[in-house]
N, C-alpha and C. Protein backbone atom coordinates (compact mmCIF):
# COMPACT_ATOMS: atom_id res chain seq x y z
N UNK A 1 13.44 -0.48 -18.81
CA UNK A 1 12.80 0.21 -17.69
C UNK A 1 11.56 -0.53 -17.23
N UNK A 2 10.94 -1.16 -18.28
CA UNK A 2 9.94 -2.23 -17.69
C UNK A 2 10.19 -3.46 -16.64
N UNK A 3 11.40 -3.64 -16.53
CA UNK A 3 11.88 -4.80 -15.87
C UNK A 3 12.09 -4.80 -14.78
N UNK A 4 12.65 -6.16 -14.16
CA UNK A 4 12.92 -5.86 -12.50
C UNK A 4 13.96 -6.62 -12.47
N UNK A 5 15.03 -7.21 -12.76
CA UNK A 5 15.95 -8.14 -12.55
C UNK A 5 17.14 -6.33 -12.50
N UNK A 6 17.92 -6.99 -11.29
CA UNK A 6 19.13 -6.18 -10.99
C UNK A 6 20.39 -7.09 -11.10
N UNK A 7 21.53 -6.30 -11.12
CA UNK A 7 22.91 -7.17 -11.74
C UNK A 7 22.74 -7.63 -9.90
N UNK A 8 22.71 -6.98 -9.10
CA UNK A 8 23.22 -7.89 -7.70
C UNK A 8 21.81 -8.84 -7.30
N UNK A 9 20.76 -9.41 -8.10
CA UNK A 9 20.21 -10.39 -8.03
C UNK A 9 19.21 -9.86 -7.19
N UNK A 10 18.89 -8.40 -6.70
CA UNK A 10 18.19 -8.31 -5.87
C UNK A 10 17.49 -6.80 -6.33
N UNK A 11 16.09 -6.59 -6.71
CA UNK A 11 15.47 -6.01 -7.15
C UNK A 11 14.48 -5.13 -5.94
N UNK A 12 14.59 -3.74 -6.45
CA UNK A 12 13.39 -3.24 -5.13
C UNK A 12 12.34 -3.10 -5.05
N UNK A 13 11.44 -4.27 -6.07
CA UNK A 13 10.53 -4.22 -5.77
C UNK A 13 10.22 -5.73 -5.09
N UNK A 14 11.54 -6.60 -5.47
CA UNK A 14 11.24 -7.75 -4.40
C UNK A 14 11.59 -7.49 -2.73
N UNK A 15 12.90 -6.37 -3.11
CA UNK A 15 12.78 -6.11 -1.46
C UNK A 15 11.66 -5.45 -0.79
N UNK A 16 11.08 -4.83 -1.25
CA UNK A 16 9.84 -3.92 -0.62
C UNK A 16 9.33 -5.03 -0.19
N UNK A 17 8.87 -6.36 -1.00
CA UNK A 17 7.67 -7.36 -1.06
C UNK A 17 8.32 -8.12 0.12
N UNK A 18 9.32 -8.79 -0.06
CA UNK A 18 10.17 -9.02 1.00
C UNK A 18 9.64 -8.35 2.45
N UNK A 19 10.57 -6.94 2.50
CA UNK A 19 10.06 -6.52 3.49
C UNK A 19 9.04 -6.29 4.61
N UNK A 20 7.79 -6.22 3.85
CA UNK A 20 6.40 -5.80 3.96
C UNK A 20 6.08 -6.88 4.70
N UNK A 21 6.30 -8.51 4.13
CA UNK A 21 5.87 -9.55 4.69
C UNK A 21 6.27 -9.99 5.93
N UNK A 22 7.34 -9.32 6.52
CA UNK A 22 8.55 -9.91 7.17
C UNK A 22 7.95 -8.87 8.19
N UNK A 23 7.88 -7.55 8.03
CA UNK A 23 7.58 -6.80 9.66
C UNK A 23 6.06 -6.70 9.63
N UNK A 24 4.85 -7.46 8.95
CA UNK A 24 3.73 -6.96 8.89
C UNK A 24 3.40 -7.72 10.17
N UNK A 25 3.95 -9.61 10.31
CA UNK A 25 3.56 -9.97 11.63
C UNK A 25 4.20 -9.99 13.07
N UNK A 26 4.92 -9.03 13.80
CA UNK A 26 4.84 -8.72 14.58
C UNK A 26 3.91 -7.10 14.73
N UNK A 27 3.96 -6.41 13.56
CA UNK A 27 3.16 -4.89 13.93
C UNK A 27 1.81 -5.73 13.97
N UNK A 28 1.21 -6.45 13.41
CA UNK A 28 0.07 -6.77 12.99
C UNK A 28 -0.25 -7.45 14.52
N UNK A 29 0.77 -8.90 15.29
CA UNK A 29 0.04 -9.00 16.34
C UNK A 29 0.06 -7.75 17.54
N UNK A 30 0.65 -6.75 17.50
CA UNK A 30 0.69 -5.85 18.53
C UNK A 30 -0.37 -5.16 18.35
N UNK A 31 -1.05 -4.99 17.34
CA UNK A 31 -1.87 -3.92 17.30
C UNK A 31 -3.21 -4.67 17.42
N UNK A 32 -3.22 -6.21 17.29
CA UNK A 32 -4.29 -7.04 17.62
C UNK A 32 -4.49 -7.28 19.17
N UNK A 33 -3.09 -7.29 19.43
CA UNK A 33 -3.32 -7.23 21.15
C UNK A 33 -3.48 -5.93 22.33
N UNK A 34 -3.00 -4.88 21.53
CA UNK A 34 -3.89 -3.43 22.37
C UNK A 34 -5.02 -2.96 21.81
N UNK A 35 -5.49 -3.51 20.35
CA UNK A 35 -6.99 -2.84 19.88
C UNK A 35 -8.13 -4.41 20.20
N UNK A 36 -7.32 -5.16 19.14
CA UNK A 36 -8.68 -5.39 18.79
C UNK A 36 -9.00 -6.92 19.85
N UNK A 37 -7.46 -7.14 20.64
CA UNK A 37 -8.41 -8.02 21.93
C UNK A 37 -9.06 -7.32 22.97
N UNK A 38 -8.81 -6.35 23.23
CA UNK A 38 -9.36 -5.70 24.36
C UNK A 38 -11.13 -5.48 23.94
N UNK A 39 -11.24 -5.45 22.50
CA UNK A 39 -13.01 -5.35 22.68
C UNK A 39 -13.27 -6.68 22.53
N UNK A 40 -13.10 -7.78 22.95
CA UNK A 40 -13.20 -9.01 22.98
C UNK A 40 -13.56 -9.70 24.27
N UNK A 41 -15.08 -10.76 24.46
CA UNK A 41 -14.88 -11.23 25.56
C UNK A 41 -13.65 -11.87 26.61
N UNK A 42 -13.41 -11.89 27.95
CA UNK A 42 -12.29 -12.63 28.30
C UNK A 42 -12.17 -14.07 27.96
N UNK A 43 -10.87 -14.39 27.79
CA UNK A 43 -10.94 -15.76 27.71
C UNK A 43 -11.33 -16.09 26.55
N UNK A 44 -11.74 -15.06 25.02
CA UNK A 44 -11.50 -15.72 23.76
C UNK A 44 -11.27 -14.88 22.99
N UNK A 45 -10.50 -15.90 21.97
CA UNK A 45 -9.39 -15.13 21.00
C UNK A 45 -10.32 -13.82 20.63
N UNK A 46 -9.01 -12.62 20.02
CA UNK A 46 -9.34 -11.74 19.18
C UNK A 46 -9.70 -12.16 17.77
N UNK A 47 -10.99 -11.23 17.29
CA UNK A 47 -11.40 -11.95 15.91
C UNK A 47 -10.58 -11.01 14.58
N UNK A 48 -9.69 -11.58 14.17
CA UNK A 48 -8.96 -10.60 13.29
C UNK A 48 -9.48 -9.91 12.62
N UNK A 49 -11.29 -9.88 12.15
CA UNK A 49 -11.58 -9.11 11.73
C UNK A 49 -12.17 -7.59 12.21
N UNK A 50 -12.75 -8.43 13.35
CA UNK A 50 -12.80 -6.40 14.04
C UNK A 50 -12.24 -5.61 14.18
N UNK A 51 -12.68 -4.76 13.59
CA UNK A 51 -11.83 -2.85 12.98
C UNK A 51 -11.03 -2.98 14.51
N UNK A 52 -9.84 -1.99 14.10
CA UNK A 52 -9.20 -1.82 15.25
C UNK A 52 -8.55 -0.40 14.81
N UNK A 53 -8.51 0.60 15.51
CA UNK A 53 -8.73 2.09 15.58
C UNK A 53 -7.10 2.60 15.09
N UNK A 54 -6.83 2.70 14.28
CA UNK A 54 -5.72 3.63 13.56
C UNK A 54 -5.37 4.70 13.12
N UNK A 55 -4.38 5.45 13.43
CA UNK A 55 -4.21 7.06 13.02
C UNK A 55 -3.26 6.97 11.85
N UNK A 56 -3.32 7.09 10.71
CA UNK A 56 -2.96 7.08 9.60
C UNK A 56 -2.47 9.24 9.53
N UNK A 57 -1.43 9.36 9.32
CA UNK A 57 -1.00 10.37 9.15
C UNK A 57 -0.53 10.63 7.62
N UNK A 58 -1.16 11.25 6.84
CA UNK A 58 -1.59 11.49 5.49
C UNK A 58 -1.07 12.85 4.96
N UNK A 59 -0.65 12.97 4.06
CA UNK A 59 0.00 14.05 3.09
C UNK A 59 -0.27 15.77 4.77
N UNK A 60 0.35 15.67 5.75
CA UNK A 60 0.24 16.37 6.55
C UNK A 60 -1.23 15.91 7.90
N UNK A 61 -1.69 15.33 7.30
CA UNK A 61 -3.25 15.13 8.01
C UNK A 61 -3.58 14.30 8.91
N UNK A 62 -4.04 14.00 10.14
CA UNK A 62 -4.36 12.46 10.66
C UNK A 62 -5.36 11.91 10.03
N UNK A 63 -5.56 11.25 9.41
CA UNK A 63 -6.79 10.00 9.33
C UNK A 63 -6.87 9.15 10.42
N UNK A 64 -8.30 8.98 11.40
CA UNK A 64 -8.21 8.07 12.32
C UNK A 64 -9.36 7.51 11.57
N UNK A 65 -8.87 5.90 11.43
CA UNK A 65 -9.89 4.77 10.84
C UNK A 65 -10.01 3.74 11.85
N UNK A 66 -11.34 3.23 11.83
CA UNK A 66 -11.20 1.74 11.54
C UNK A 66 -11.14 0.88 11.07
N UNK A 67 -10.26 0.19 11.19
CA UNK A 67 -9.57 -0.67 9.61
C UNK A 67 -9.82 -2.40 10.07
N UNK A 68 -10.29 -3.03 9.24
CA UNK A 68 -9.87 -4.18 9.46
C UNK A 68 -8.08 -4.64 9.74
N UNK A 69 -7.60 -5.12 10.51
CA UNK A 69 -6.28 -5.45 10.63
C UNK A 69 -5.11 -5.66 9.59
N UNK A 70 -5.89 -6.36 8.23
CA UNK A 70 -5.44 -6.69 7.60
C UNK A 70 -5.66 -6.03 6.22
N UNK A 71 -6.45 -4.99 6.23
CA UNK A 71 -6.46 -3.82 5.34
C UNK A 71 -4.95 -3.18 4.90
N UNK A 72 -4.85 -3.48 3.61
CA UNK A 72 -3.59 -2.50 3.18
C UNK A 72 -3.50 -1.35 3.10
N UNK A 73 -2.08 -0.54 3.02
CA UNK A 73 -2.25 1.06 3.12
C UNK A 73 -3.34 1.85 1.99
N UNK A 74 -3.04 0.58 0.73
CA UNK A 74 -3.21 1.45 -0.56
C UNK A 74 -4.96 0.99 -0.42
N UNK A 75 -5.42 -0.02 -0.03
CA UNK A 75 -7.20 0.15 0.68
C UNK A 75 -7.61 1.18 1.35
N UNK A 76 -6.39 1.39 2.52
CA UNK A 76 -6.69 2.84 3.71
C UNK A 76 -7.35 4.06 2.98
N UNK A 77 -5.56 4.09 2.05
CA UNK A 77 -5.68 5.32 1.30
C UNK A 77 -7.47 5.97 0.66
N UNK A 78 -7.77 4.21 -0.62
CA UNK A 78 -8.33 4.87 -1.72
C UNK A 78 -9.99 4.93 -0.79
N UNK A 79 -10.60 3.55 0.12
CA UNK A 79 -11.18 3.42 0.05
C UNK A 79 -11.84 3.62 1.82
N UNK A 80 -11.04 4.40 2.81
CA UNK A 80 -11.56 5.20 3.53
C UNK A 80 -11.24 6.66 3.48
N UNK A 81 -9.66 6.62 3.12
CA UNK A 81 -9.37 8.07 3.74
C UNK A 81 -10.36 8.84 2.20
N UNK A 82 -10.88 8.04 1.38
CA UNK A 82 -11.23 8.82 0.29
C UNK A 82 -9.72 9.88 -1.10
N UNK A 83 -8.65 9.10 -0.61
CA UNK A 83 -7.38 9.56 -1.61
C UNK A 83 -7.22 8.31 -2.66
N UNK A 84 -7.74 8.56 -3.88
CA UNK A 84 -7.63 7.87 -5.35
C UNK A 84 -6.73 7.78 -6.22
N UNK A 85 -5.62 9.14 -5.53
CA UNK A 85 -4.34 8.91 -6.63
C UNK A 85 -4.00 8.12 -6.70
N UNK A 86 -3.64 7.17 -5.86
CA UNK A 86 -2.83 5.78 -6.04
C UNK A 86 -3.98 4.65 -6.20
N UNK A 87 -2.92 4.31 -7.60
CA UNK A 87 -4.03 3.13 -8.66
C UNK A 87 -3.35 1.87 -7.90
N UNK A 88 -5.03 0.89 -7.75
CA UNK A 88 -4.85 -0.43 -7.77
C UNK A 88 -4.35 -0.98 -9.29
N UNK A 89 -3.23 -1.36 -9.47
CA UNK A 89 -3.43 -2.29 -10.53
C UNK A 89 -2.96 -3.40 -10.84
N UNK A 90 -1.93 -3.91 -10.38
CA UNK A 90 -2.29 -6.03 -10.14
C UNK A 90 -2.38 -6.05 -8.80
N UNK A 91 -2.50 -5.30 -7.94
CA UNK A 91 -2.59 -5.54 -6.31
C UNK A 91 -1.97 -6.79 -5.81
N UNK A 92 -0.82 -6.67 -6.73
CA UNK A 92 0.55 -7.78 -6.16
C UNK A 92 1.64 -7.39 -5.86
N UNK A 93 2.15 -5.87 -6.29
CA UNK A 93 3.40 -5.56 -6.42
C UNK A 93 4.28 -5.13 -7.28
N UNK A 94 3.58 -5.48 -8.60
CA UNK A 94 4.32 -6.09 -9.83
C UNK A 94 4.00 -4.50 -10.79
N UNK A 95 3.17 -3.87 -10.49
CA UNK A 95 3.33 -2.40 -12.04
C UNK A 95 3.70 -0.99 -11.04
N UNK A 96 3.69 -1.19 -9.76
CA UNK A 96 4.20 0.20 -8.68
C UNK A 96 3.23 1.30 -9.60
N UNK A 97 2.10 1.17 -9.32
CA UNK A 97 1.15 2.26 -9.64
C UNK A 97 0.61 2.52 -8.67
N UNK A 98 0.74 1.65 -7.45
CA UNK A 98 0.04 2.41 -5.83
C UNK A 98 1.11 2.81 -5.43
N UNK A 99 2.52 3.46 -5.70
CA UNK A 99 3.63 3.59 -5.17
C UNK A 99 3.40 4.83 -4.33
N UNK A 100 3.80 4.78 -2.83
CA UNK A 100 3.48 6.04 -1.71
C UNK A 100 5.03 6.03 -1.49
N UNK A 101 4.66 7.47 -1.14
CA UNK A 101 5.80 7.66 0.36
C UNK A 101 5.89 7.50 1.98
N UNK A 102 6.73 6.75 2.02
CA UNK A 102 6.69 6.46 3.83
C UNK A 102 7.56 6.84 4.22
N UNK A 103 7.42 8.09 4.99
CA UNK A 103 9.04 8.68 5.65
C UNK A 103 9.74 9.05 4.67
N UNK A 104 8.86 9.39 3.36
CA UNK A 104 10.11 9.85 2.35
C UNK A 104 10.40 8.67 1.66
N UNK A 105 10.47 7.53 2.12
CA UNK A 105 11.03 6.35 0.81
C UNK A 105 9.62 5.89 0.46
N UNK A 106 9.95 5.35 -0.88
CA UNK A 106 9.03 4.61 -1.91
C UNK A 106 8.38 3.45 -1.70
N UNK A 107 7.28 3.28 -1.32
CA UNK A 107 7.26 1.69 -1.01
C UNK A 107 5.71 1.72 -2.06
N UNK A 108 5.26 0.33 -2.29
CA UNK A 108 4.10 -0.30 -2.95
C UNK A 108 3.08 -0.67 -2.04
N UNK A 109 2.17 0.19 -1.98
CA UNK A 109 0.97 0.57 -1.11
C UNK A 109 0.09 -0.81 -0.66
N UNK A 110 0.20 -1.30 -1.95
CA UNK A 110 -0.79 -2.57 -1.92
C UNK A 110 -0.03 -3.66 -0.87
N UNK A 111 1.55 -3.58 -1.32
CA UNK A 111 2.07 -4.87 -0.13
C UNK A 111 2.61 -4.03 1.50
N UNK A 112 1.96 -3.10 1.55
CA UNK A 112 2.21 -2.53 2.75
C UNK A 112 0.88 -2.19 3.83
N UNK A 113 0.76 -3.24 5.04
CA UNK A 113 -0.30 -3.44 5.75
C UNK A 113 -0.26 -1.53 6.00
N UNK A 114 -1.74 -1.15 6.48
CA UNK A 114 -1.73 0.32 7.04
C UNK A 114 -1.23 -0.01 8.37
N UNK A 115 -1.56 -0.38 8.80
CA UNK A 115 -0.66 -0.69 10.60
C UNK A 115 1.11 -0.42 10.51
N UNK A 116 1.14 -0.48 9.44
CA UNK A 116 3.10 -0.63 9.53
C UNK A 116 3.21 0.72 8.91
N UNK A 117 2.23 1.51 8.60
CA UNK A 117 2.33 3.00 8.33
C UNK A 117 2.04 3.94 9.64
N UNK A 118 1.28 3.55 10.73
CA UNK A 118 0.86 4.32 12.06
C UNK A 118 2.49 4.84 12.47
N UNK A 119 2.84 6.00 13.28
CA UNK A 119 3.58 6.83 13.47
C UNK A 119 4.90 7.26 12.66
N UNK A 120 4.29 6.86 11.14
CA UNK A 120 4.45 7.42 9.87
C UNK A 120 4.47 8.19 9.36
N UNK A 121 5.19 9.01 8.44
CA UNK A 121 4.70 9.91 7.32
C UNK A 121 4.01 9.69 6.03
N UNK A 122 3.51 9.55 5.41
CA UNK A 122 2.29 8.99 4.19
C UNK A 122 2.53 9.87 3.71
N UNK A 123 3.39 9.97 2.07
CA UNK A 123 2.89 11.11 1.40
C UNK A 123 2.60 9.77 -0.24
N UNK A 124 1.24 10.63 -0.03
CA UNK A 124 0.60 10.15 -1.52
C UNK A 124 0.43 11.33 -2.35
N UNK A 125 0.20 10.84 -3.82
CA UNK A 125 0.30 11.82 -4.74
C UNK A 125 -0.52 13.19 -4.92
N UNK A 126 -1.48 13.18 -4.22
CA UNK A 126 -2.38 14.48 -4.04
C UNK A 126 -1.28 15.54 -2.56
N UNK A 127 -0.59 14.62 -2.08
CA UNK A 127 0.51 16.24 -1.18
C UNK A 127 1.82 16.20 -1.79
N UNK A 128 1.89 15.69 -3.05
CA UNK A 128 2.57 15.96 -3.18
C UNK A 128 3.37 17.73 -4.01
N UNK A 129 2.50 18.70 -4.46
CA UNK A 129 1.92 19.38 -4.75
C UNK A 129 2.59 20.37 -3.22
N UNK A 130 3.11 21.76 -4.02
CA UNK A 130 3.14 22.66 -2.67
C UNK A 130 1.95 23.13 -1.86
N UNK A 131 2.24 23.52 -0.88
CA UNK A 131 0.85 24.09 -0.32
C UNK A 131 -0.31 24.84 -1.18
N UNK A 132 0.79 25.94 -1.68
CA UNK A 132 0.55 27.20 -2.55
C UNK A 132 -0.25 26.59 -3.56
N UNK A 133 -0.44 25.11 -4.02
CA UNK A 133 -0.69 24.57 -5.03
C UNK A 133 0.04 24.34 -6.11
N UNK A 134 1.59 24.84 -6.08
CA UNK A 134 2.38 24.92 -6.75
C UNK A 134 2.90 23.46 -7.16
N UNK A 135 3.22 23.00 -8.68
CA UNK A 135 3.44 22.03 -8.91
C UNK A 135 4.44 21.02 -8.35
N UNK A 136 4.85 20.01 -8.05
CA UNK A 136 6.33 19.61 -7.79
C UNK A 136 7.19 19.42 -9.16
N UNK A 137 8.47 19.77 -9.05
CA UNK A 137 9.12 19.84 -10.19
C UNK A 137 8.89 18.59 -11.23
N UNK A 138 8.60 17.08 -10.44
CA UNK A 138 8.54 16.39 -11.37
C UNK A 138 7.33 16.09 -11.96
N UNK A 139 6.26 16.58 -10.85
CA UNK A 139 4.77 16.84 -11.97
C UNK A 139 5.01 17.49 -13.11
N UNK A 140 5.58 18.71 -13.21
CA UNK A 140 5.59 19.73 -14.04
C UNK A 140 6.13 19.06 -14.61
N UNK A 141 7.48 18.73 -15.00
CA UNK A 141 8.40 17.95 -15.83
C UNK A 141 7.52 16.83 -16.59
N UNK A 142 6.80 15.84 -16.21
CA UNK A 142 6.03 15.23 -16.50
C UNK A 142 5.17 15.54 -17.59
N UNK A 143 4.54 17.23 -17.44
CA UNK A 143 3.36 18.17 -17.93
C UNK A 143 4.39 18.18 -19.80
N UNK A 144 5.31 18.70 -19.43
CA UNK A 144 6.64 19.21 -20.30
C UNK A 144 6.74 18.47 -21.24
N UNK A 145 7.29 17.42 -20.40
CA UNK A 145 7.38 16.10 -21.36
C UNK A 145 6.56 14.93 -22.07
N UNK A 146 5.58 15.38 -22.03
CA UNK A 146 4.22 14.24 -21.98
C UNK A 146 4.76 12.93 -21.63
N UNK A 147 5.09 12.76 -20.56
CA UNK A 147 5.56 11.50 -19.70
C UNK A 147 3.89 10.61 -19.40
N UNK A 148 2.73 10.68 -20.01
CA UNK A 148 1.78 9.52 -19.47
C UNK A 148 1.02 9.76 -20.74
N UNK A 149 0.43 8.86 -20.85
CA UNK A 149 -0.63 8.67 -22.14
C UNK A 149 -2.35 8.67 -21.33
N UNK A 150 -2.44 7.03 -21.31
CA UNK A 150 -3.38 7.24 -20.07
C UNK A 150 -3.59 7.69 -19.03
N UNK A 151 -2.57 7.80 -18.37
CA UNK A 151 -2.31 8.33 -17.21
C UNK A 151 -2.07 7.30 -15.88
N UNK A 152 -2.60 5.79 -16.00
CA UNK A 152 -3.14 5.22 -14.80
C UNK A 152 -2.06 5.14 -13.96
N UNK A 153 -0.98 4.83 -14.56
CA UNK A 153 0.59 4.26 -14.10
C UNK A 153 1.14 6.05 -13.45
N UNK A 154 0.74 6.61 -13.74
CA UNK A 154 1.78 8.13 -13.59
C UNK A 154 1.21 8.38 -12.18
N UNK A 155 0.48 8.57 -11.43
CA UNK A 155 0.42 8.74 -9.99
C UNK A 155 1.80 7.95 -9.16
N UNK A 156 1.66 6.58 -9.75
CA UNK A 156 3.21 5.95 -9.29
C UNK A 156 4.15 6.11 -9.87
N UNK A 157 3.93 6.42 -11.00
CA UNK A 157 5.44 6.98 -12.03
C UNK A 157 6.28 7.83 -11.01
N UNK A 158 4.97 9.32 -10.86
CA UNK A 158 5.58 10.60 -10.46
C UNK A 158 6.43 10.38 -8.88
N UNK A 159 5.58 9.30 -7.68
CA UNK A 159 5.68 9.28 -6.42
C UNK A 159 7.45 8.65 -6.62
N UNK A 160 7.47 7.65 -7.67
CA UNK A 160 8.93 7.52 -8.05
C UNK A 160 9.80 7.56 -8.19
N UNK A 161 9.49 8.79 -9.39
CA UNK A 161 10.11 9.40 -9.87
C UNK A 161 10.68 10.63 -8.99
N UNK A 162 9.32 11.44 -8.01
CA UNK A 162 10.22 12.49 -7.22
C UNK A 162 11.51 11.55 -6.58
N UNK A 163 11.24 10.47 -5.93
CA UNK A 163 11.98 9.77 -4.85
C UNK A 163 13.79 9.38 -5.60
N UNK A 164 13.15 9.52 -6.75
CA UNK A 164 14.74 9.16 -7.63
C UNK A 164 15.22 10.21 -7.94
N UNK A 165 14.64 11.55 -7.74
CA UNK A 165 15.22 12.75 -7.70
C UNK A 165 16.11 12.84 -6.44
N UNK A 166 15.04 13.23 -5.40
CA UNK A 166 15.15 13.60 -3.93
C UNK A 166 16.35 13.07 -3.78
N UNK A 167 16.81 11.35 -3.86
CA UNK A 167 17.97 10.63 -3.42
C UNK A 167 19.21 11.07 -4.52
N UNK A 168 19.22 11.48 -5.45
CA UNK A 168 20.46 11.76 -6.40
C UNK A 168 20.53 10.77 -7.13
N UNK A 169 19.47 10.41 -7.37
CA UNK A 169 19.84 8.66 -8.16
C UNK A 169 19.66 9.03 -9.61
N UNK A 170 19.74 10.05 -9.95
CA UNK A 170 19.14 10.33 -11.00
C UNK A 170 20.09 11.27 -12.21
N UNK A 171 21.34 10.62 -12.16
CA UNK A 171 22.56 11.02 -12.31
C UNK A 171 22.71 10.91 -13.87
N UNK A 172 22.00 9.87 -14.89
CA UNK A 172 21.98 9.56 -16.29
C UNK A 172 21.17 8.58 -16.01
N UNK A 173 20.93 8.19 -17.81
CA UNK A 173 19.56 7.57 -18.16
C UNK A 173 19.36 6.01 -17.61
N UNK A 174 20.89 5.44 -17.38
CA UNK A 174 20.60 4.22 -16.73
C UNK A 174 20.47 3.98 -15.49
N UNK A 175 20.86 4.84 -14.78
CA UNK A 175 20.63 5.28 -13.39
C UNK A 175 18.65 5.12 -13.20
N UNK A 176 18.55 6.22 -13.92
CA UNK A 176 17.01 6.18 -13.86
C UNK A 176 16.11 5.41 -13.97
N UNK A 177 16.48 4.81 -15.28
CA UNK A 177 15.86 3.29 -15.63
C UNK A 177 16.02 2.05 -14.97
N UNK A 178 17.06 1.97 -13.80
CA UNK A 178 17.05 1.60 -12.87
C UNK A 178 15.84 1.31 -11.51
N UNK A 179 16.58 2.85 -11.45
CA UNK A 179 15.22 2.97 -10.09
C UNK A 179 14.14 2.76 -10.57
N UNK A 180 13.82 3.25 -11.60
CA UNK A 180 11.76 3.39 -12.20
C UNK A 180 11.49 1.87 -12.46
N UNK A 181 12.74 1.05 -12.13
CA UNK A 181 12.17 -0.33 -13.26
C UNK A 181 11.10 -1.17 -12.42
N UNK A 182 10.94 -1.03 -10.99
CA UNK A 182 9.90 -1.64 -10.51
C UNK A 182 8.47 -0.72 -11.15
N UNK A 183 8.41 0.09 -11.84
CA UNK A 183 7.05 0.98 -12.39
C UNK A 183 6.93 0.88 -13.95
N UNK A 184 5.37 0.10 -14.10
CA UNK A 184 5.37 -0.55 -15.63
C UNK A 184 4.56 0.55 -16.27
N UNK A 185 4.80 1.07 -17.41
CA UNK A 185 3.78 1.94 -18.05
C UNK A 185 3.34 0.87 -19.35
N UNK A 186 1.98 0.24 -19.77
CA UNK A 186 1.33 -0.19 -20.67
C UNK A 186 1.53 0.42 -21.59
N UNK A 187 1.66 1.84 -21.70
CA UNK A 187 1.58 2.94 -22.66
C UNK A 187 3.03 2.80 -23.48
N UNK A 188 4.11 2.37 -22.84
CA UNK A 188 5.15 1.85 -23.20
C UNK A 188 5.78 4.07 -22.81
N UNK A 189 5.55 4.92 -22.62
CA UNK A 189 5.97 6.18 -22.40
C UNK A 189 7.23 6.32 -21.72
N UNK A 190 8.48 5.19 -22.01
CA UNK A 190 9.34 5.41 -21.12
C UNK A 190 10.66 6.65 -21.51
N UNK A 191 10.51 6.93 -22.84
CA UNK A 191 11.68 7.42 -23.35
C UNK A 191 11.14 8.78 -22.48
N UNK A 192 10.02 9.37 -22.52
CA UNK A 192 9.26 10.33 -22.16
C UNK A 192 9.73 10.40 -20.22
N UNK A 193 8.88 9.49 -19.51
CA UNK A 193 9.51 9.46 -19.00
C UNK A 193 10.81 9.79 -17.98
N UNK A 194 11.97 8.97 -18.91
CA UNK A 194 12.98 9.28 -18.35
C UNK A 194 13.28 10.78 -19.05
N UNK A 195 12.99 11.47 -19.34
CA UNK A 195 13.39 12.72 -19.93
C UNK A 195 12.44 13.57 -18.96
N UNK A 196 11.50 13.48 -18.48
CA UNK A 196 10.93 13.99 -17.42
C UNK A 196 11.94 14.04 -16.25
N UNK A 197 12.28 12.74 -15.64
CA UNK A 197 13.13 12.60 -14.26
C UNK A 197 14.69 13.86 -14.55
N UNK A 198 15.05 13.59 -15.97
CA UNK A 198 16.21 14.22 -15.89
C UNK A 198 15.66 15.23 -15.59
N UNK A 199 14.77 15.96 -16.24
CA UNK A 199 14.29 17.76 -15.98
C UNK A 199 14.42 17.90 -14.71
N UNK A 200 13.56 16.77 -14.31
CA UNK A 200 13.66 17.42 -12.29
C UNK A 200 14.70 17.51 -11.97
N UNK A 201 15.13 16.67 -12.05
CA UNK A 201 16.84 16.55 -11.55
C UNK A 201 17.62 17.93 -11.72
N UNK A 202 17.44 18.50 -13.17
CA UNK A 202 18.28 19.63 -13.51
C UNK A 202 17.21 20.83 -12.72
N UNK A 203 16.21 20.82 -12.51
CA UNK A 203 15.72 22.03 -11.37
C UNK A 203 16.23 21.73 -10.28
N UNK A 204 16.44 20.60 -9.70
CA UNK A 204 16.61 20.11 -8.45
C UNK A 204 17.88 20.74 -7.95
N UNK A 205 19.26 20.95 -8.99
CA UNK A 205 20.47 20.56 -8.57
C UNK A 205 20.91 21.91 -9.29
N UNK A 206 19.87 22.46 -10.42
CA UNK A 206 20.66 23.44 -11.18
C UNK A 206 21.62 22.97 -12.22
N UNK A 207 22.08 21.64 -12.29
CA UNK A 207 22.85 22.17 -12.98
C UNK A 207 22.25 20.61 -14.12
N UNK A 208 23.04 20.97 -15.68
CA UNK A 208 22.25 20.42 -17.16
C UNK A 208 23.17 19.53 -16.89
């Protein structure tokens, strides 16, 4: 479950990384050319670093920032919108402990510019939680199972782990260990863990 190599040679946390890189520069020059050239004298370049005005739509919420261009989501998140659940921790890709939701799928916060999140859904680990305050099944499951030691990795464990519920992927233990394998726990807590995901699963679906 620590690993990332898949039998079809193609792993999702290289596709995310993949991905991220591949649509960041066309969103990235569009949003340089309706924000941040227009506060720019005529006749010279836009300076990629001036903030350029973004609505970040957050666990239900707008966040409107100004972001440097090249600010990542999981920067947006911790270090304007003020949301900490999601841990920096190699800010490469590689332990999915900034793992968010975008539109419902899983992606790694850190390799995802905030610009390629604007007319988005953002759910990070603080909405994930019912309104009511009511747990999500795989928090709770988590609670159950002592699925985290330290804890640092489990904000992305859980964002994961719901997502390997939600999709049905979560059918037996190799299934699971599958999906979670882009998410490293130090703590080594995987047997835990995957005995968490199954619980959700069996609230999810009803059935053992």
């Amino acid at each position: 479950m620590g690993g990332d190599t898949k039998a079809t040679g193609v792993s999702r946390r290289g596709f995310l990384a993949s991905s991220a890189s591949t649509a960041a520069v066309p969103l990235a020059a569009g949003v340089l050319g309706a924000g941040a050239a227009s506060a720019q004298a005529p006749g010279r370049a836009p300076d990629p670093r001036a903030p350029v005005d973004m609505v970040l739509k957050v666990n239900g919420t707008d966040y409107r920032l100004p972001l440097d261009i090249r600010t990542t989501l999981l920067d947006a998140l911790r270090e304007h919108a003020g949301l900490t659940g999601a841990k920096k921790g190699c800010d490469q890709g590689q332990c999915g402990a900034c793992t968010v939701h975008l539109d419902g799928q899983p992606v790694l916060s850190c390799l995802t510019l905030a610009v390629m999140a604007q007319g988005k859904a953002v759910t990070s680990i603080e909405g994930l939680e019912g309104r009511d305050g009511t747990l999500h099944p795989v928090q709770q499951a988590f609670i159950d199972n002592d699925a985290f030691q330290c804890g640092y990795c489990t904000p992305g464990q859980i964002m994961s782990a719901a997502a390997c519920v939600e999709q049905g992927r979560a059918g037996d233990e190799a299934a699971i260990r599958e999906f979670m394998s882009g998410n490293l726990c130090r703590c080594a807590a995987y047997p835990n863990i995957v005995a968490a995901v199954k619980q959700a699963a069996v609230v999810k679906t009803g059935r053992a």
